[in-house]
C-alpha atoms as a PDB file:
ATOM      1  CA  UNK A   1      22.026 -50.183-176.175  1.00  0.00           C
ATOM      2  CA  UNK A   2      21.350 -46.908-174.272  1.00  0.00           C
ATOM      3  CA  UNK A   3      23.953 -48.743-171.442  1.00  0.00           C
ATOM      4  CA  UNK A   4      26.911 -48.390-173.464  1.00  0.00           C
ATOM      5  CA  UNK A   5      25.932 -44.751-174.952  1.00  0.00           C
ATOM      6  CA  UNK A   6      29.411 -42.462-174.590  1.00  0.00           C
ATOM      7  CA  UNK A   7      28.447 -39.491-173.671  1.00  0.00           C
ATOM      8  CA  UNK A   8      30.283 -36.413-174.783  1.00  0.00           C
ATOM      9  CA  UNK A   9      30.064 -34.531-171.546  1.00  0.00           C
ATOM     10  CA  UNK A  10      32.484 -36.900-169.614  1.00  0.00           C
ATOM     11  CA  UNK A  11      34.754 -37.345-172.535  1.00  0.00           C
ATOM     12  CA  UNK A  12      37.504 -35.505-170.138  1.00  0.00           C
ATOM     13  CA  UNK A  13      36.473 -36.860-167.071  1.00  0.00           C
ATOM     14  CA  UNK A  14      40.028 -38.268-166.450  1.00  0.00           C
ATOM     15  CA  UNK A  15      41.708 -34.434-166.300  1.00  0.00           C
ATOM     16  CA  UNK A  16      38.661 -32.761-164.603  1.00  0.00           C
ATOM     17  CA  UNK A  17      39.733 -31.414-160.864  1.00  0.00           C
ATOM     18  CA  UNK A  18      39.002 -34.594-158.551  1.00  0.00           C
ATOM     19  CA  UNK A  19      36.084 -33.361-156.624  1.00  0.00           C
ATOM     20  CA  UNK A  20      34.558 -32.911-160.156  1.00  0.00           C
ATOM     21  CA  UNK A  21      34.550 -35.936-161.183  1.00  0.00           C
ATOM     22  CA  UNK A  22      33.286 -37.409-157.878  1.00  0.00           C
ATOM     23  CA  UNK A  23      30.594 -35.041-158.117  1.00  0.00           C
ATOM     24  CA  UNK A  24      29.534 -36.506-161.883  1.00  0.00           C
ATOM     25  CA  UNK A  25      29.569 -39.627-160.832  1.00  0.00           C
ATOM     26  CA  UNK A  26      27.784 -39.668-157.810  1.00  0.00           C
ATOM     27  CA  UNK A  27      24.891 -37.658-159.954  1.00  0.00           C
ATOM     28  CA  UNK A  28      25.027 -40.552-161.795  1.00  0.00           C
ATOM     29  CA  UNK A  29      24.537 -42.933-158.890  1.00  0.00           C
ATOM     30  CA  UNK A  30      21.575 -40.834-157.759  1.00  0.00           C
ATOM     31  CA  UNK A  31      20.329 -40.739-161.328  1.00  0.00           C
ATOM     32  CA  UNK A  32      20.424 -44.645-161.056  1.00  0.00           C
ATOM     33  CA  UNK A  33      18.890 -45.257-158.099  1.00  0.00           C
ATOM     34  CA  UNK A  34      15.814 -42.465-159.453  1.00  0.00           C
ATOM     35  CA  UNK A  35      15.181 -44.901-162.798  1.00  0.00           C
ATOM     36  CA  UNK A  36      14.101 -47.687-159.961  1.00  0.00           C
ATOM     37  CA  UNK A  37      10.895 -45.445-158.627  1.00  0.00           C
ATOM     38  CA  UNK A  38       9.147 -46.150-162.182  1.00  0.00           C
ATOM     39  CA  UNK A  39       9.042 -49.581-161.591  1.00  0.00           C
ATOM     40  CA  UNK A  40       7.490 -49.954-157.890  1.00  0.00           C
ATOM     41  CA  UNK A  41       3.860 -51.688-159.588  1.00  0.00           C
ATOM     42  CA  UNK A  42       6.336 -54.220-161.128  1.00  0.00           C
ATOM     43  CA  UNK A  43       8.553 -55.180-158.648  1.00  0.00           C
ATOM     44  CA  UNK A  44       5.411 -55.454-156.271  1.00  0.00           C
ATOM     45  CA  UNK A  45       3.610 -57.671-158.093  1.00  0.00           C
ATOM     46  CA  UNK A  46       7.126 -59.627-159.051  1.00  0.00           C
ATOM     47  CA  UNK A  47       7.406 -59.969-155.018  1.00  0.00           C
ATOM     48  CA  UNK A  48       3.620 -60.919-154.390  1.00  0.00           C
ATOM     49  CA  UNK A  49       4.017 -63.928-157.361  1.00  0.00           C
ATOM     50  CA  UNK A  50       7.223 -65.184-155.872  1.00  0.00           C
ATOM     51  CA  UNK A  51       6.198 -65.258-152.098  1.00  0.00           C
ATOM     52  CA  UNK A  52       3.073 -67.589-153.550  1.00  0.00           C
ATOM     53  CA  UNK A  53       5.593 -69.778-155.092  1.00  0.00           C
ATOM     54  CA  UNK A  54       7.897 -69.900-152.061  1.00  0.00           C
ATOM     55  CA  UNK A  55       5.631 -70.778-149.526  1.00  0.00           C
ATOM     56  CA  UNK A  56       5.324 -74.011-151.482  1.00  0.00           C
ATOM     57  CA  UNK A  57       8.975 -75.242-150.044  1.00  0.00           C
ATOM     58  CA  UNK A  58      10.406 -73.425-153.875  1.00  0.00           C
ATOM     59  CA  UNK A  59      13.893 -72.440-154.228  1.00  0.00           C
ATOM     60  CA  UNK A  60      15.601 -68.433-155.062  1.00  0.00           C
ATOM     61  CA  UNK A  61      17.520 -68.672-158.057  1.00  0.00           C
ATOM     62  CA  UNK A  62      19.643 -66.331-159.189  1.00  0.00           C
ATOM     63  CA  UNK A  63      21.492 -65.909-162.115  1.00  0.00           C
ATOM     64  CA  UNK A  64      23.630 -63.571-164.470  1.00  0.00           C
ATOM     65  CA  UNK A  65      26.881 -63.189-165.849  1.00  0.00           C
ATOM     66  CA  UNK A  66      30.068 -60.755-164.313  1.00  0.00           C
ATOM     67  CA  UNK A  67      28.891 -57.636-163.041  1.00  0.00           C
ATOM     68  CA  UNK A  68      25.245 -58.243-163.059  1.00  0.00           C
ATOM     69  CA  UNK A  69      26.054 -61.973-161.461  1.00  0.00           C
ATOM     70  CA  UNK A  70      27.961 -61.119-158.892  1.00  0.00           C
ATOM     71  CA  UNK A  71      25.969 -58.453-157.787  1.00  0.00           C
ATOM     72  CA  UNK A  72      22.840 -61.192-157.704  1.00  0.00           C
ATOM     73  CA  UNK A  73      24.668 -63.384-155.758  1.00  0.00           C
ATOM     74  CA  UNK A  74      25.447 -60.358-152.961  1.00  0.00           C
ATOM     75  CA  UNK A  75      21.755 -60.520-152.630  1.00  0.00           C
ATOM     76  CA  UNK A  76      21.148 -64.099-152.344  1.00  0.00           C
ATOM     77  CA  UNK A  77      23.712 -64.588-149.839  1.00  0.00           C
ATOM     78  CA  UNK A  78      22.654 -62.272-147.571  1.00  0.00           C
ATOM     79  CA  UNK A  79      19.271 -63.982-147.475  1.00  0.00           C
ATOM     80  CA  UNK A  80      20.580 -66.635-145.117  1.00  0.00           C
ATOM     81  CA  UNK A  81      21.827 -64.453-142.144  1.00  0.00           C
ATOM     82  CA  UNK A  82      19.425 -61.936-142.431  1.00  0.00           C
ATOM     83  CA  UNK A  83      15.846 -63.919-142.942  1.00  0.00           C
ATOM     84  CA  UNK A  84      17.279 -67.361-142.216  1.00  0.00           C
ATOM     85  CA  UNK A  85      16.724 -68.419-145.727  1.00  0.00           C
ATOM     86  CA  UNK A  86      17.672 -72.316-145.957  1.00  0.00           C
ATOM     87  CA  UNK A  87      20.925 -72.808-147.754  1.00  0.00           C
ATOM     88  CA  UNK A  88      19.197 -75.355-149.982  1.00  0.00           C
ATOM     89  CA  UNK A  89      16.471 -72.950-151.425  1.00  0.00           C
ATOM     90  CA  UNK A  90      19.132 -70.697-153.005  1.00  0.00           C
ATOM     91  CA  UNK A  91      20.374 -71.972-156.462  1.00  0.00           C
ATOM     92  CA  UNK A  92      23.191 -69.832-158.153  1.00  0.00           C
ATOM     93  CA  UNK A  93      23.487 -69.896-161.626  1.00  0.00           C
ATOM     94  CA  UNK A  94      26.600 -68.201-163.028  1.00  0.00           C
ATOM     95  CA  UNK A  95      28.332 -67.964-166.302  1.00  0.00           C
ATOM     96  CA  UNK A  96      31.740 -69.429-165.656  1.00  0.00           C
ATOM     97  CA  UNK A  97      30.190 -71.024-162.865  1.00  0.00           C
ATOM     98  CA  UNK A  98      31.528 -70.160-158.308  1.00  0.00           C
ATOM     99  CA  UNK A  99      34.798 -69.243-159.826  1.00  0.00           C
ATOM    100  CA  UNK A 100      33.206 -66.015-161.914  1.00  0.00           C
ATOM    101  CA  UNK A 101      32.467 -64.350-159.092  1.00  0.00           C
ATOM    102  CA  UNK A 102      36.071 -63.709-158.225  1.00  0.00           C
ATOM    103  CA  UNK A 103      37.796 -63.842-161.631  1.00  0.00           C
ATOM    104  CA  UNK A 104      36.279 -62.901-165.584  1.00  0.00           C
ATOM    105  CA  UNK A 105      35.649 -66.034-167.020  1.00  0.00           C
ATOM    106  CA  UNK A 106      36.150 -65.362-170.609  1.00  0.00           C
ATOM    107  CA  UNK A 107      33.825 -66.286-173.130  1.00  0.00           C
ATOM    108  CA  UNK A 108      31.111 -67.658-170.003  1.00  0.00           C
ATOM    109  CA  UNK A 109      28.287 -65.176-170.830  1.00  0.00           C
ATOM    110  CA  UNK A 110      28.080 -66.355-174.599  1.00  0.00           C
ATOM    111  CA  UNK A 111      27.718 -69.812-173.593  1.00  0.00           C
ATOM    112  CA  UNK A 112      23.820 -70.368-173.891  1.00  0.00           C
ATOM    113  CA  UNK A 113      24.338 -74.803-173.447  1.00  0.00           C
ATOM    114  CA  UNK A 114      26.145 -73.740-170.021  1.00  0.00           C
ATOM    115  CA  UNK A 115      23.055 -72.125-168.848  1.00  0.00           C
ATOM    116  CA  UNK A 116      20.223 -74.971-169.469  1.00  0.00           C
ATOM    117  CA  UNK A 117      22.732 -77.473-168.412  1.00  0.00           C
ATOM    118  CA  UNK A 118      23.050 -75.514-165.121  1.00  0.00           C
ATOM    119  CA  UNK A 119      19.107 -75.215-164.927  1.00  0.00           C
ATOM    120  CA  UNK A 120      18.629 -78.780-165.946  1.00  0.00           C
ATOM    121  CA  UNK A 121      20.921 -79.962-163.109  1.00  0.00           C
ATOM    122  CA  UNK A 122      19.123 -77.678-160.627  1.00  0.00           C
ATOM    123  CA  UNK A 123      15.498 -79.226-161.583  1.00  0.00           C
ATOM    124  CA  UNK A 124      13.932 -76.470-161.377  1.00  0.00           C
ATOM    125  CA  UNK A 125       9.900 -76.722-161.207  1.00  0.00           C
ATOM    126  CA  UNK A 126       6.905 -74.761-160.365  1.00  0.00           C
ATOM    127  CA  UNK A 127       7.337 -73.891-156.838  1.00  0.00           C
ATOM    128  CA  UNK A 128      10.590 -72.120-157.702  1.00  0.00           C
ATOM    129  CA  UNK A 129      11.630 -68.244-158.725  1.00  0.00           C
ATOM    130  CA  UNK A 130      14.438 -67.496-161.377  1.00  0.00           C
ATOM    131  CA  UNK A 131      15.975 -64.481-161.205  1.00  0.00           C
ATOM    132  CA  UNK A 132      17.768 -62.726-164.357  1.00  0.00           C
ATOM    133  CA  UNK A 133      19.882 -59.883-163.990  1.00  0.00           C
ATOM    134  CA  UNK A 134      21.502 -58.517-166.751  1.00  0.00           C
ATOM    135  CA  UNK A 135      22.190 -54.877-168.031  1.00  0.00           C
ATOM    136  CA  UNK A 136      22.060 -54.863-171.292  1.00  0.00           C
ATOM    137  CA  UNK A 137      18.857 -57.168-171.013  1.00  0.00           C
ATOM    138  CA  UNK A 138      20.672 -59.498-174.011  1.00  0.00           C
ATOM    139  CA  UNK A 139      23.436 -61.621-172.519  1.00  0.00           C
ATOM    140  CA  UNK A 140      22.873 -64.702-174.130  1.00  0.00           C
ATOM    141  CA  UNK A 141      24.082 -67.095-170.745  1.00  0.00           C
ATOM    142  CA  UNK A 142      20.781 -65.369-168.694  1.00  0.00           C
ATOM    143  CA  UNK A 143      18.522 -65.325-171.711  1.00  0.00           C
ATOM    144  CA  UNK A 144      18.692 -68.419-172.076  1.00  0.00           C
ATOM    145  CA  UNK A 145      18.421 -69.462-168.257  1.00  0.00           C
ATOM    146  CA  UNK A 146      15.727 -67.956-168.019  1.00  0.00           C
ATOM    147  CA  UNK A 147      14.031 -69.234-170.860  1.00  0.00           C
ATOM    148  CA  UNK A 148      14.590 -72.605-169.603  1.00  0.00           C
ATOM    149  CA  UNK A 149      13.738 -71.996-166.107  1.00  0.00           C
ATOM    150  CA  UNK A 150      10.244 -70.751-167.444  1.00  0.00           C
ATOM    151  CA  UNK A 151       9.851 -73.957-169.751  1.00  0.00           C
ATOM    152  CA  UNK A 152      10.450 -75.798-166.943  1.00  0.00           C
ATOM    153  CA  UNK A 153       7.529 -73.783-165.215  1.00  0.00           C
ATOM    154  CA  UNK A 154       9.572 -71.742-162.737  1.00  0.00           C
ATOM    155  CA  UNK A 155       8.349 -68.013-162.077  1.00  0.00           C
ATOM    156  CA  UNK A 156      10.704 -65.777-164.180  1.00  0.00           C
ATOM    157  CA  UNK A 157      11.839 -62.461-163.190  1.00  0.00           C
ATOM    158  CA  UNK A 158      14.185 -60.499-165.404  1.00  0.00           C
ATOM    159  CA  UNK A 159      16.042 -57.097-164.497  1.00  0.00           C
ATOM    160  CA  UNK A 160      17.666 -55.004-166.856  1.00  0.00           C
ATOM    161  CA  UNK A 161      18.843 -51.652-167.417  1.00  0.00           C
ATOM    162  CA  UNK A 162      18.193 -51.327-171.577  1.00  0.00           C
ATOM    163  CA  UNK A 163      14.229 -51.190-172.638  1.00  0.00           C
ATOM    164  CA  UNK A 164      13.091 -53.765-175.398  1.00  0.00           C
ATOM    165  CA  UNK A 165      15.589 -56.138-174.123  1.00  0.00           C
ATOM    166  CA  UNK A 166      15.055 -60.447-174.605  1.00  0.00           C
ATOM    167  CA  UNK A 167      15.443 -60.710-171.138  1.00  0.00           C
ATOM    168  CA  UNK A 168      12.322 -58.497-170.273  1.00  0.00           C
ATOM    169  CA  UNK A 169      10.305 -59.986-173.270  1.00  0.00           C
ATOM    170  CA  UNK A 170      11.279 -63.944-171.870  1.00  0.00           C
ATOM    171  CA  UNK A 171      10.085 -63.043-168.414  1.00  0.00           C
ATOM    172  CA  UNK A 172       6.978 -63.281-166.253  1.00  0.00           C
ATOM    173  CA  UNK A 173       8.172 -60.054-164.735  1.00  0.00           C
ATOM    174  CA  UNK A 174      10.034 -57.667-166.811  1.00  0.00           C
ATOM    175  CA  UNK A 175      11.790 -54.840-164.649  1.00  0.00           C
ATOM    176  CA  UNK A 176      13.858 -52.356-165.832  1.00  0.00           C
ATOM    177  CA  UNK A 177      15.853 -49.943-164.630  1.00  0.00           C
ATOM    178  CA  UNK A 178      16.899 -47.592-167.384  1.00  0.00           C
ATOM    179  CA  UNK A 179      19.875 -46.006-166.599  1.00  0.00           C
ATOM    180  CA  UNK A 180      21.315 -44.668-169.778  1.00  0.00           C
ATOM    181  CA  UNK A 181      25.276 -44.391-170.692  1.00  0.00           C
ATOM    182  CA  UNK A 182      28.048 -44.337-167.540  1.00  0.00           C
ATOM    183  CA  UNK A 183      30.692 -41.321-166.765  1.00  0.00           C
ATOM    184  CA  UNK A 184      32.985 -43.928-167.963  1.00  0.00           C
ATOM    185  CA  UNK A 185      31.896 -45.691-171.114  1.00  0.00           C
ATOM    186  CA  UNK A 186      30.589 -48.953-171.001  1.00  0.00           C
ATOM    187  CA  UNK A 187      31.300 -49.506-167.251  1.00  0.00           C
ATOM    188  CA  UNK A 188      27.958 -50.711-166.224  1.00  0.00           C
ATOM    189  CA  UNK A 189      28.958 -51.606-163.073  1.00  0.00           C
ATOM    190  CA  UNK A 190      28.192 -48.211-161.956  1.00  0.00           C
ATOM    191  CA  UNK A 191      24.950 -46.955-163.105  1.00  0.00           C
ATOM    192  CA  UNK A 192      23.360 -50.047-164.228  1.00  0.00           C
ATOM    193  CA  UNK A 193      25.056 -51.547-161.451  1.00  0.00           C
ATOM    194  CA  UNK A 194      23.492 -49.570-158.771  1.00  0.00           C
ATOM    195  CA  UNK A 195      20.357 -49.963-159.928  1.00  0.00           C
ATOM    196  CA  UNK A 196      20.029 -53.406-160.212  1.00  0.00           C
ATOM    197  CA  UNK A 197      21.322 -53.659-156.560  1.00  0.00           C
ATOM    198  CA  UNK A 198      18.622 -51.469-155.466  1.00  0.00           C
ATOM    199  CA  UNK A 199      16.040 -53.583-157.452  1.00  0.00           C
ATOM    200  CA  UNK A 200      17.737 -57.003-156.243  1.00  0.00           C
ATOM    201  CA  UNK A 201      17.407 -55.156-152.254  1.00  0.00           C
ATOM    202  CA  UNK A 202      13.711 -53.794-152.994  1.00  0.00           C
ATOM    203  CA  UNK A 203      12.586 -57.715-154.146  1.00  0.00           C
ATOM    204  CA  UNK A 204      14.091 -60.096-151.628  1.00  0.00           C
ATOM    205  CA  UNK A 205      13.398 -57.725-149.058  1.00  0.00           C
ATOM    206  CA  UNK A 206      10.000 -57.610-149.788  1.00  0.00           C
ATOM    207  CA  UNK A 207       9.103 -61.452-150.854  1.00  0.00           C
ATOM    208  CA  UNK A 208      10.561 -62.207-146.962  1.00  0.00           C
ATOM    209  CA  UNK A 209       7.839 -59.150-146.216  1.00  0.00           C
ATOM    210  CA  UNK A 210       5.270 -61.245-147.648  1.00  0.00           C
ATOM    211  CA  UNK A 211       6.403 -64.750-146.369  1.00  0.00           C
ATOM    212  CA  UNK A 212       6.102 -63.299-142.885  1.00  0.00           C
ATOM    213  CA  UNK A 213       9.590 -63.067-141.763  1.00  0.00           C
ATOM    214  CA  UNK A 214       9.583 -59.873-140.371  1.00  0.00           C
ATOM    215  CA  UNK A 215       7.217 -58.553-137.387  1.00  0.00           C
ATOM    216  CA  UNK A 216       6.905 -54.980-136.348  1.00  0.00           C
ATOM    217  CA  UNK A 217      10.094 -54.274-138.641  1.00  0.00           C
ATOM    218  CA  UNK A 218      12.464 -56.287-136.736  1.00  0.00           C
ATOM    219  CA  UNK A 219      14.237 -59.537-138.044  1.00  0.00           C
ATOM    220  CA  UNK A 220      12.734 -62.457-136.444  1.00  0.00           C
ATOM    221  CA  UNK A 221      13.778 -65.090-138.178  1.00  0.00           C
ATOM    222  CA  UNK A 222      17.204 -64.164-138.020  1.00  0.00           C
ATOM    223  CA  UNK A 223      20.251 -66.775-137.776  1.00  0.00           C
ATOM    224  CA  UNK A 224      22.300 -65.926-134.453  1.00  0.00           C
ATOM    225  CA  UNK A 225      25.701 -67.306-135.474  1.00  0.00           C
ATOM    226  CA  UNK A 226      28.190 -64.389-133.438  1.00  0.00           C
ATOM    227  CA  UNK A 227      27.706 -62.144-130.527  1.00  0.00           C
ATOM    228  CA  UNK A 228      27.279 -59.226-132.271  1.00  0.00           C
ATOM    229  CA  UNK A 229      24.030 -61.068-133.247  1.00  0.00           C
ATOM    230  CA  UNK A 230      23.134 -62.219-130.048  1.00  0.00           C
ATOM    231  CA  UNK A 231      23.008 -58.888-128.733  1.00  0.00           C
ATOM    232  CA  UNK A 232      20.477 -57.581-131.305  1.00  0.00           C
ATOM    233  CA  UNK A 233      18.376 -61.198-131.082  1.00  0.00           C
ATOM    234  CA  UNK A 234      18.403 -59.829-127.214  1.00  0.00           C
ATOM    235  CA  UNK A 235      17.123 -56.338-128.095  1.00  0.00           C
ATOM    236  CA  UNK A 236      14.474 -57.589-130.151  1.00  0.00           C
ATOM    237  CA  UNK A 237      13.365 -59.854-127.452  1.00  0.00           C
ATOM    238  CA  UNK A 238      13.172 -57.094-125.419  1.00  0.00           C
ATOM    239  CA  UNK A 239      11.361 -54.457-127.972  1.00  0.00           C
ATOM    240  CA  UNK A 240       8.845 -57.104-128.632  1.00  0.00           C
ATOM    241  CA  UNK A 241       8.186 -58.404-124.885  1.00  0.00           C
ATOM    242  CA  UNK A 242       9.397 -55.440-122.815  1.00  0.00           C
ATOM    243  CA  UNK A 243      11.382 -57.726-120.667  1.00  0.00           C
ATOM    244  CA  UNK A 244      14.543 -57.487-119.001  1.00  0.00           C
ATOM    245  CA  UNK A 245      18.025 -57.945-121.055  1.00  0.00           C
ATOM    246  CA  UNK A 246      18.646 -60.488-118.234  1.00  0.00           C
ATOM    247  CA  UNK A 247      15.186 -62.209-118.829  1.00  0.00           C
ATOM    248  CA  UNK A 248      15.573 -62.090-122.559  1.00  0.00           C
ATOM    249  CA  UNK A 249      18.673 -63.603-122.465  1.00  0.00           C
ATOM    250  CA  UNK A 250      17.256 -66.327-120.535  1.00  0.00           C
ATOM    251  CA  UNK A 251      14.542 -67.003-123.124  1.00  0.00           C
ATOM    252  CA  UNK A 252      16.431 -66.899-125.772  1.00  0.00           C
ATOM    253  CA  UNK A 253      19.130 -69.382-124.245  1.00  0.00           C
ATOM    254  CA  UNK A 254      15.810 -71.885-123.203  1.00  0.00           C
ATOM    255  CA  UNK A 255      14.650 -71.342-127.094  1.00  0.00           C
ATOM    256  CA  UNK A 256      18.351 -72.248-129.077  1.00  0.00           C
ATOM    257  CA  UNK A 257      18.335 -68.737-130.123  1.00  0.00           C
ATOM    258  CA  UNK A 258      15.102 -69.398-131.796  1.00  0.00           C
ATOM    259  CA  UNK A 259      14.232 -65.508-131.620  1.00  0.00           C
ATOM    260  CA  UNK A 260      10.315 -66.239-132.231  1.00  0.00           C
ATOM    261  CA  UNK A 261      10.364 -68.941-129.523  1.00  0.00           C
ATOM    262  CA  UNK A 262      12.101 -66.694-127.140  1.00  0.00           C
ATOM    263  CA  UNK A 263       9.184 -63.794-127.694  1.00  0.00           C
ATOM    264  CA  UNK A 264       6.492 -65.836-126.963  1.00  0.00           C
ATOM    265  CA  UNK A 265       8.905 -67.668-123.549  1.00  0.00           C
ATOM    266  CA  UNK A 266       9.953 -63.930-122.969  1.00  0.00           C
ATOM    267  CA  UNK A 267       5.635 -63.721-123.366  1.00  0.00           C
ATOM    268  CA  UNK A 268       5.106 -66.154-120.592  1.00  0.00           C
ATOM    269  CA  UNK A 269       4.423 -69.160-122.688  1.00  0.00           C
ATOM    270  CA  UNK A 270       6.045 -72.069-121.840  1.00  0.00           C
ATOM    271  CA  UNK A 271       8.756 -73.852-123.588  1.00  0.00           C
ATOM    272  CA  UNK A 272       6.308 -76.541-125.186  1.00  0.00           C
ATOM    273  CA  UNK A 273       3.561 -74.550-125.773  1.00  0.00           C
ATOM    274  CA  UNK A 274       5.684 -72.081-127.436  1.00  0.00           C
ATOM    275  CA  UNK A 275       6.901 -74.991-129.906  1.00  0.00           C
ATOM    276  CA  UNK A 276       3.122 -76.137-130.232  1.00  0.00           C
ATOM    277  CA  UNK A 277       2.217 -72.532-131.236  1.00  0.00           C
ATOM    278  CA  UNK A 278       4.960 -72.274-133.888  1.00  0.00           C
ATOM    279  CA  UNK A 279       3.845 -75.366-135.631  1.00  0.00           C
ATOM    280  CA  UNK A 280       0.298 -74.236-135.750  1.00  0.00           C
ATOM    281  CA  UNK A 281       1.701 -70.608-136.850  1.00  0.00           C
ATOM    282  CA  UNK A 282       5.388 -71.385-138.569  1.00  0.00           C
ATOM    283  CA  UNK A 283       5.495 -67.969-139.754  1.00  0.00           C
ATOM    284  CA  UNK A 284       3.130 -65.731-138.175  1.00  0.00           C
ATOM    285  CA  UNK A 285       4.357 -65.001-135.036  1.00  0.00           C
ATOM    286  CA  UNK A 286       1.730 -62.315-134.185  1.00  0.00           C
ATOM    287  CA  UNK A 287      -0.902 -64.688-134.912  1.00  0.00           C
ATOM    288  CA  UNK A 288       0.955 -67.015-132.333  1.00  0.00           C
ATOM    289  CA  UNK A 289       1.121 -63.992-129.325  1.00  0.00           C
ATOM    290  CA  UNK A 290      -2.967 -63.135-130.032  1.00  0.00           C
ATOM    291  CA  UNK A 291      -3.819 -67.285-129.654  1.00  0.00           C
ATOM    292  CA  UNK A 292      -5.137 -67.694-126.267  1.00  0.00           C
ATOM    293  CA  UNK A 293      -3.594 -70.861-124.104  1.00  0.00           C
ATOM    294  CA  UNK A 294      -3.285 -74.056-125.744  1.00  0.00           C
END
């Protein structure tokens, strides 16, 4: 596998001069983030195939084992604050299961029965997206998830960071990131790492893109759940509506800290006819400012 390569040029990294070493490795990281650019037509269409399946009422799953699972579950998490993803339409399946992504669970990533139990428990079906991240592109815990979550007629995207890999040829969406050996052998939680967190970032991002979560670049479907967040739910109130803080504010108070409510109260619509328009529109909220009075 081109991921575990040792490469002779960093066999002294440990004695080079600090700054030296930094400076290898963070070419690497750069390096890692380049091998992404190759695969824009793939992770577009990967995003365009999942947003169909989502706006069904399907379920995110992600899944992997150590590095490359913990660094999928980063992304899913995040989905919740930032887009307001529902905490039921994210499924994580882990080798070693919640407790892996704090300790190495020894022996999880082999286990292949693990995986399709995990899948078969989740009931996955057609209106769902599987995610498989893995670096080598082999682990036999995520080829075999994703195997299953494809017979059971899920949409199957696999990322890995070694070409040829079963993971890419059991997928719907193959992406890889090739990323070649690390400055430290075998530690693909750098290179391979990086890369599959900048593929991970690049694909949510743009499925919530597509499912019409963001408007004019700002967040509006985000949860409010802490002041810091209030604050920017008030600034995009404003940048959207041009209104006051103080006005914004109000709307958003009148709305729950419904942000797309409080636009279109901020807007001058009223209260009811702002909840009227986001039934007809649930996630088009410039379709709802251009509709004329209901």
């Amino acid at each position: 596998m081109s991921t575990e390569t040792y490469g002779r040029r960093f066999v002294e990294i440990a004695e080079w001069p600090t700054k030296v070493a930094l400076e290898a490795m963070l070419e690497g990281q750069l390096a890692a983030v380049s091998s992404v650019y190759g695969q824009l037509d793939r992770i577009a269409a990967a995003s365009e195939a999942a947003a169909d399946r989502l706006r069904d009422g399907g379920r995110i799953v992600y899944m992997g084992a150590g590095t490359s699972g913990r660094i999928a579950v980063q992304d899913g998490v995040e989905l919740t604050p930032t887009y307001n993803w529902p905490a039921d339409r994210l499924v994580f399946v882990l080798a070693g299961g919640t407790l892996a992504v704090t300790e190495s669970v020894e022996g999880a990533e082999d286990d292949e029965a693990d995986a399709r139990a995990q899948i078969a428990a989740a009931a996955l079906g057609p209106s769902d997206v599987a995610i498989g991240v893995a670096a080598s592109g082999r682990t036999p815990f995520t080829v075999a998830g994703i195997a299953a979550a494809r017979a059971a007629g899920a949409l199957t995207i696999g990322i890995a960071n070694n070409p040829g890999s079963l993971l890419l040829s059991s997928s719907d969406h193959p992406i890889l990131a090739e990323t070649g050996g690390e400055p430290v052998a075998g530690s693909t939680r750098m290179k391979a790492g990086t890369a599959q967190k900048v593929v991970l970032n690049l694909l949510s991002t743009t499925m919530m893109l597509r499912l019409g979560l963001v408007y004019r670049g700002l967040m509006v479907d985000m949860r409010v759940s802490n002041e810091k967040l209030a604050r920017r739910a008030c600034g995009i109130v404003q940048e959207l509506t041009g209104v006051s803080e103080v006005e914004a504010e109000d709307a958003l108070k009148v709305s729950d800290y419904n942000i797309r409510k409080a636009v279109l109260v901020a807007s001058g619509r009223p209260p009811v006819e702002a909840d009227a328009l986001l039934s007809l529109y649930p996630k088009d909220l410039k379709s709802a400012l251009a509709h004329g009075p209901l």
